[in-house]
Protein backbone atom coordinates (compact mmCIF):
# COMPACT_ATOMS: atom_id res chain seq x y z
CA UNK A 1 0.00 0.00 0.00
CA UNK A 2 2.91 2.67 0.87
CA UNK A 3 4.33 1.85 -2.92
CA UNK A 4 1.26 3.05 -4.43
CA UNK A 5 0.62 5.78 -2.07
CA UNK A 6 3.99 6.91 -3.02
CA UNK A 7 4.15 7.05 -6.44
CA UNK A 8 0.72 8.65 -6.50
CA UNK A 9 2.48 11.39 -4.44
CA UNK A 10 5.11 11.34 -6.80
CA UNK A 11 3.17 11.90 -9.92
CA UNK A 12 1.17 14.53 -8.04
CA UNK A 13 4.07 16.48 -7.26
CA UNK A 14 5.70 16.46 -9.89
CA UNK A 15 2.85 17.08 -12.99
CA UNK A 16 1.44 19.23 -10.14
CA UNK A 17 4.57 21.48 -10.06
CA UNK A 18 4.55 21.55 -13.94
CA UNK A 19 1.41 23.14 -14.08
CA UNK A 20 1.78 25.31 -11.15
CA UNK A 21 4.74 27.02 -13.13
CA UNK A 22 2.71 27.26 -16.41
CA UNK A 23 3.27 24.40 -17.93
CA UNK A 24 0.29 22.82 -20.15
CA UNK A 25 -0.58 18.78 -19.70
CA UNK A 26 -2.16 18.93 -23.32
CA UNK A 27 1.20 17.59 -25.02
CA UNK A 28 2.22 15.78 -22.53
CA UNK A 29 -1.10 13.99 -22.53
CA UNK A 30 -1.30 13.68 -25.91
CA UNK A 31 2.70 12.24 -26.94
CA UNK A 32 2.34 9.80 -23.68
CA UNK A 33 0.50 6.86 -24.74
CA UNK A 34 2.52 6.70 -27.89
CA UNK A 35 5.63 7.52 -25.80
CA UNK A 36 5.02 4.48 -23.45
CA UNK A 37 4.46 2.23 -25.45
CA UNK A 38 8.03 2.81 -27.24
CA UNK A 39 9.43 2.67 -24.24
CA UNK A 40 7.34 0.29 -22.07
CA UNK A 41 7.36 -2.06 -25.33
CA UNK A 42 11.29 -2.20 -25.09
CA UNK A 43 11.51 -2.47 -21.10
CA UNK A 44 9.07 -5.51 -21.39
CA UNK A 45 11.38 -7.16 -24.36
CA UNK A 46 14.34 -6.60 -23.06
CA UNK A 47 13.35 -8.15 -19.93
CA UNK A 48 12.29 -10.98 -21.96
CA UNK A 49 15.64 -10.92 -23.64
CA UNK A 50 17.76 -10.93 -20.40
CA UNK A 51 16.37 -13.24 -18.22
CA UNK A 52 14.98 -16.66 -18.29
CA UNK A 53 11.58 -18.10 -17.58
CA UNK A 54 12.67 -18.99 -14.29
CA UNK A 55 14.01 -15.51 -13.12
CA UNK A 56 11.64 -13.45 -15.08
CA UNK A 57 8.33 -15.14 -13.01
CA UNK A 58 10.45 -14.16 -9.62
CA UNK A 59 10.89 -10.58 -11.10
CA UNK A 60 7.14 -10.33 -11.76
CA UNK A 61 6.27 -12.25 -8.36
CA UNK A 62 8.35 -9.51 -6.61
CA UNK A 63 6.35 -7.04 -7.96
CA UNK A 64 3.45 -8.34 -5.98
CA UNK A 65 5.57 -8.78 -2.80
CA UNK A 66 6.23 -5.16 -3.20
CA UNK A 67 2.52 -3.84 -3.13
CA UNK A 68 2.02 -6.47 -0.46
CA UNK A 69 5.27 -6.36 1.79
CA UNK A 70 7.05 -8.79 3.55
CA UNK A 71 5.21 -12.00 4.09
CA UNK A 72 6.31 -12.62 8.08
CA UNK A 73 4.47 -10.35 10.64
CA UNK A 74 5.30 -10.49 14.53
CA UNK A 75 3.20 -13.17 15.18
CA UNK A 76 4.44 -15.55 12.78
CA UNK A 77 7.82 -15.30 14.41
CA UNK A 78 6.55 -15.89 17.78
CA UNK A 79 4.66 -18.86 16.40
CA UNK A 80 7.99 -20.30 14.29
CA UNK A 81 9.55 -20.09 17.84
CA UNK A 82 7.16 -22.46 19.33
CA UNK A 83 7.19 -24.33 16.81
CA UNK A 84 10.80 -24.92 17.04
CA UNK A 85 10.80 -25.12 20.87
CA UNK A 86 8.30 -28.02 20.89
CA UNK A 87 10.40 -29.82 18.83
CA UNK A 88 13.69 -29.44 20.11
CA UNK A 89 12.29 -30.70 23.85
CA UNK A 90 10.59 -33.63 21.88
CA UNK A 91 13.90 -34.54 21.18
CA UNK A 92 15.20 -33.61 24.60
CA UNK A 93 12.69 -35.73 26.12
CA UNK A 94 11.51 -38.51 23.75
CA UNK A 95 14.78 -38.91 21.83
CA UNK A 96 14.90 -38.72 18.07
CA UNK A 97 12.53 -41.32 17.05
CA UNK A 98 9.98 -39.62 18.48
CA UNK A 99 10.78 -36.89 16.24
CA UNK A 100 10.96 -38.90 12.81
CA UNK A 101 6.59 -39.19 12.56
CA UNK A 102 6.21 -35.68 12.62
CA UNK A 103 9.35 -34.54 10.55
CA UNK A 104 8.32 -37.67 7.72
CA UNK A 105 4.77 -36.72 7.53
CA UNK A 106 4.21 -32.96 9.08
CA UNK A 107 1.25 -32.21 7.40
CA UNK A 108 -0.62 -34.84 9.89
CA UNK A 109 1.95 -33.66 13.33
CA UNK A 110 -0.24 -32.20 15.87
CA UNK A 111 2.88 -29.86 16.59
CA UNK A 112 2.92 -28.79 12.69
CA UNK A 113 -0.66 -28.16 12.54
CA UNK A 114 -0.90 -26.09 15.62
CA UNK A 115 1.20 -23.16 13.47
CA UNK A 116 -0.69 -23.04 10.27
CA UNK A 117 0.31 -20.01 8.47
CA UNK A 118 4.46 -21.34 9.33
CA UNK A 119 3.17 -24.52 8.28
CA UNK A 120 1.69 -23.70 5.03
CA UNK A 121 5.19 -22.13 3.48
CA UNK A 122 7.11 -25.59 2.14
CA UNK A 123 10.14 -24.34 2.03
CA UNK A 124 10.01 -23.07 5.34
CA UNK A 125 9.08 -26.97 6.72
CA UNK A 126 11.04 -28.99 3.99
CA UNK A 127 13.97 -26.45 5.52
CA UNK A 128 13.24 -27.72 9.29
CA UNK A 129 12.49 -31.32 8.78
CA UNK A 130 15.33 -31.77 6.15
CA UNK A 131 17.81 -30.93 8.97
CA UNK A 132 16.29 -32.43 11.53
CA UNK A 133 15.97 -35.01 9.65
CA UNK A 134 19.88 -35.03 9.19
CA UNK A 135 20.14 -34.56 12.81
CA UNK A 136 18.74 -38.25 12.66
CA UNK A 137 20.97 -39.77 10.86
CA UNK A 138 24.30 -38.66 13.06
CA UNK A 139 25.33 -36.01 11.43
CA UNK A 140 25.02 -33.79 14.82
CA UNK A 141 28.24 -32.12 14.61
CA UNK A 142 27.12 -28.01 15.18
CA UNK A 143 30.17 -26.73 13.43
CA UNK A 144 29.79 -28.87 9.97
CA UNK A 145 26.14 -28.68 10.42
CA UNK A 146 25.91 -24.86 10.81
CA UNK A 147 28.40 -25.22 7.86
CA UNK A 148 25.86 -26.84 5.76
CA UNK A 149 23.69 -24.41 7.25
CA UNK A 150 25.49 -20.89 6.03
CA UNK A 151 25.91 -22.48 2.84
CA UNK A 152 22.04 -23.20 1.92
CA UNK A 153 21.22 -19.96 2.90
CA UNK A 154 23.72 -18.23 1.00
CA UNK A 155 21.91 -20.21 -2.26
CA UNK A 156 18.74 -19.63 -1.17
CA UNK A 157 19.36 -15.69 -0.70
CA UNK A 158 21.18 -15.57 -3.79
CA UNK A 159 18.26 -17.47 -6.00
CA UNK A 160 15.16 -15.48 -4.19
CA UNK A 161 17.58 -11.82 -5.37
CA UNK A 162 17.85 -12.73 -8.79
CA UNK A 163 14.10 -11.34 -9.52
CA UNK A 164 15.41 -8.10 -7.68
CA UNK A 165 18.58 -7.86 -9.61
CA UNK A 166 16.52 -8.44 -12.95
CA UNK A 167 14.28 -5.59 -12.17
CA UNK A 168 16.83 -3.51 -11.63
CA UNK A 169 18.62 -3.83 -14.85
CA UNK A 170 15.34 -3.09 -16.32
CA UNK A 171 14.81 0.13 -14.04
CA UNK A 172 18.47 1.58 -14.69
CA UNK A 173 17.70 1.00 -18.74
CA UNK A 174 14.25 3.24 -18.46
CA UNK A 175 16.47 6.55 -19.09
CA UNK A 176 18.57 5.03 -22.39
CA UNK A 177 14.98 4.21 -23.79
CA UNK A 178 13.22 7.33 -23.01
CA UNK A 179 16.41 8.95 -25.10
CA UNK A 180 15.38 6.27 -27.98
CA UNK A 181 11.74 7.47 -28.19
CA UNK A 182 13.30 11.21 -27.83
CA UNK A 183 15.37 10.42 -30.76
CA UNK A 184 12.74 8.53 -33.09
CA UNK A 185 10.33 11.49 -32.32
CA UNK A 186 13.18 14.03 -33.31
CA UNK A 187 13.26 11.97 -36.91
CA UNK A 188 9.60 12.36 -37.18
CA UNK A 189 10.34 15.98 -36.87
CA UNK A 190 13.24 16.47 -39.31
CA UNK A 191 11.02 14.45 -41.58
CA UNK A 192 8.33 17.68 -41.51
CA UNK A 193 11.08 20.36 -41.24
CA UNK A 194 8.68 21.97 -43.80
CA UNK A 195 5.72 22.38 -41.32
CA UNK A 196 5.13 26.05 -39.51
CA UNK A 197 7.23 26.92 -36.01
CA UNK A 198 4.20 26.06 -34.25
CA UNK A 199 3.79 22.02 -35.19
CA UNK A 200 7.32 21.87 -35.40
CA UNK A 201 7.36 23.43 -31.07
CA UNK A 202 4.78 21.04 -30.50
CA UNK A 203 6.55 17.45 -32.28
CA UNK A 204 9.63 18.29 -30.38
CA UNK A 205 8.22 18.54 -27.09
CA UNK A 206 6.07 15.65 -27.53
CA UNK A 207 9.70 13.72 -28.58
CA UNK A 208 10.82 15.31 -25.11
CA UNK A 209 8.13 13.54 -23.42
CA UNK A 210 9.89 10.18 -24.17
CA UNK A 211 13.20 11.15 -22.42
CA UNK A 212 11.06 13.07 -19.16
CA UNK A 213 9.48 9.59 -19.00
CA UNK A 214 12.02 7.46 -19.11
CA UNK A 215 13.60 9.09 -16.53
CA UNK A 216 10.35 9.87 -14.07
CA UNK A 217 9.88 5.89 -14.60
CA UNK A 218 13.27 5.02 -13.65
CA UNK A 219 13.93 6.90 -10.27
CA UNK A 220 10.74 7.19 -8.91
CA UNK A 221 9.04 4.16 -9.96
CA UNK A 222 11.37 1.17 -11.52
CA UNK A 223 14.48 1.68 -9.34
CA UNK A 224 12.72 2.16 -6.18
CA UNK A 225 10.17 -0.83 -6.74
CA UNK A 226 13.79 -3.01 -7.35
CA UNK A 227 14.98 -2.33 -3.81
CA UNK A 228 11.87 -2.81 -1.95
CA UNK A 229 11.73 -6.65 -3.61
CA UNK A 230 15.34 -6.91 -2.45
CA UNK A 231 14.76 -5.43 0.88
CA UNK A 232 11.73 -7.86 1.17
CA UNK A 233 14.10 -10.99 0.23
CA UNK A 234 16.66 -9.66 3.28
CA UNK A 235 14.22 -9.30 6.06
CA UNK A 236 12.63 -12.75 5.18
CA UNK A 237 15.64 -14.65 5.07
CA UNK A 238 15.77 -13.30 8.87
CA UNK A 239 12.88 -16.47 9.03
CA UNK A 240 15.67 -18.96 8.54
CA UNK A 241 18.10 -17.68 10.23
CA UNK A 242 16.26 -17.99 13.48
CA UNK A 243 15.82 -21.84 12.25
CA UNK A 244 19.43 -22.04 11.86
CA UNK A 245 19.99 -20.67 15.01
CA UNK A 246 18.15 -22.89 16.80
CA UNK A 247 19.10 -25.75 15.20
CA UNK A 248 22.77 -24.88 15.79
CA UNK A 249 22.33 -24.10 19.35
CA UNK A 250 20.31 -27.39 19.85
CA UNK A 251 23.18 -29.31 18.72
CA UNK A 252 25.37 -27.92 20.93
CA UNK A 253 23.36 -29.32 23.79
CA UNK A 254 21.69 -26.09 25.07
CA UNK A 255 18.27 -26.37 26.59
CA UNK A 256 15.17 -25.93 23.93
CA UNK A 257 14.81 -22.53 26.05
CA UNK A 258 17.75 -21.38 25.23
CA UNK A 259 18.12 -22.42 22.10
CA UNK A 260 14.67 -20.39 21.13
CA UNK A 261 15.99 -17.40 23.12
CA UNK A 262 19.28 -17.24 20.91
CA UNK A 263 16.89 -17.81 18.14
CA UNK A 264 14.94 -14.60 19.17
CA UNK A 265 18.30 -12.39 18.91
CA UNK A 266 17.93 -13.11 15.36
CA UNK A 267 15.13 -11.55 15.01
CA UNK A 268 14.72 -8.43 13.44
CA UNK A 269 14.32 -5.59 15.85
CA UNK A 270 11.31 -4.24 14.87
CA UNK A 271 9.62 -7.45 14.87
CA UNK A 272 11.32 -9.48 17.46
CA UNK A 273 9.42 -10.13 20.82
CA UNK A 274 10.46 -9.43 24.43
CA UNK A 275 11.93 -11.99 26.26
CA UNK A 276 8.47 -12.41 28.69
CA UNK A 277 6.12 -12.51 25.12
CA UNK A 278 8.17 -15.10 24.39
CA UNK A 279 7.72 -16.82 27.77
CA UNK A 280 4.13 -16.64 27.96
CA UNK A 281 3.46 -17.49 24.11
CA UNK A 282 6.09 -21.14 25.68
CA UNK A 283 3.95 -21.40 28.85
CA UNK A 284 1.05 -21.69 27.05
CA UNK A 285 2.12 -24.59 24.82
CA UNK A 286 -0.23 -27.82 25.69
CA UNK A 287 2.04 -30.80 26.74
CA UNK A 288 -0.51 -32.71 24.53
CA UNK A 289 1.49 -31.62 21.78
CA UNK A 290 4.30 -33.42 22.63
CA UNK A 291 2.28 -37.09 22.58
């Protein structure tokens, strides 16, 4: 919602300055449909041209994330850290093979199914009960496991940016083909060098259109929309890095309280809970869970 509120302030502003100081919408109006679709036309091909199928559909998916925002709220990190506490004392308490019914089939574990919305992300559970699931089969060692750890996450990180790093190729090219549609609109005009002062005033601004809008789209509208996607992809990979955490810290033999609190420290600050929400949200866990 704050994208779109911003670039209607944008647009406000700045046509709203334009006319304050005289200036007349008429051409502007009338060269812009024409003018976008010269340069819209080439943003969209060359987009096409750049990128394949795979990180063309993340570029357009980011483009919803960035009208929508990132996907974990508060909640859903106080929830992943139950989550992730009731398993690690399973394990603390039952021993592993307690642990193997719910990681092998979590869609029917009364402890995945108490934490829906964590639950309903796959790569969020495949990325728990893969390594627990490793966990099961000796390879416990925090250090080469944490390892293996860094290492996914690096790929992961690097895979969900490549939709962010396509649209900003696009956004940085919006100014070189605003200067294209300038130019082709400048031909038209030498082509009716013949015409009076007045259609010839009016053909060149309307070929100045292209470059204004190439440039209004790239700073205040491509560019901008880039980082958000990329700034959405950093604060959710804060998600696994509390699993890691926790994982890690289980490993090394820590209580499942403390392993959730280091967990918590992971969290970003504007969404991480206090040490008592975290408490109470644990205290209020049914041990039925855990059978």
């Amino acid at each position: 919602m704050l994208v779109i509120v911003g670039i209607i302030f944008t647009m406000v502003m700045v046509f709203g300055g334009y006319v304050l100081a005289g200036g007349k919408m008429a051409p502007v109006l009338k060269a812009l449909p024409l003018e976008g679709m010269i340069i819209g036309g080439a943003a969209v091909g060359s987009y096409m041209v750049s990128n394949g199928g795979g990180i063309a559909k993340k570029g357009l998916k980011g483009l919803g994330h960035a009208l929508k925002g990132p996907k974990w709220k508060s909640q859903d990190y106080i929830d992943l850290l139950c989550l992730m506490f009731l398993l690690t004392k399973l394990i603390k308490t039952k021993g592993v093979i307690a642990l193997e019914a719910h990681i092998e089939n979590p869609e029917e574990s009364k402890i995945f199914s108490n934490f829906e919305k964590v639950t309903a992300d796959h790569h969020v559970i495949d990325f728990i009960c893969d390594y627990l699931r490793m966990t099961t089969m000796n390879f416990d060692d925090p250090y080469q496991v944490e390892d293996v750890l860094i290492k996914d996450l690096e790929k992961h990180h690097h895979e969900e940016s490549e939709g962010a790093h396509a649209l900003s190729v696009v956004g940085e090219a919006f100014p070189a083909l605003g200067i294209v549609a300038a130019v082709l609109g400048i031909v038209k005009t030498m082509g009716s060098i013949d015409q009076p002062v007045e259609i010839l005033g009016a053909m060149i601004g309307g070929a100045l259109v292209g470059t204004f809008l190439g440039i209004l789209i790239s700073y205040t509208i491509a560019s901008p929309i880039a980082g958000r996607v990329q700034q959405i992809v950093d604060e959710e990979s804060h998600f696994f890095n509390v699993i890691k955490d926790i994982i890690v810290s289980h490993l090394h033999g820590n209580a499942p309280q403390i392993s959730v609190e280091i967990g918590r420290k992971s969290i970003p600050h504007h969404m991480q809970p206090t040490f008592y929400e975290l408490d109470e949200a644990v205290n209020e866990l049914s041990n039925d869970l855990l059978t």
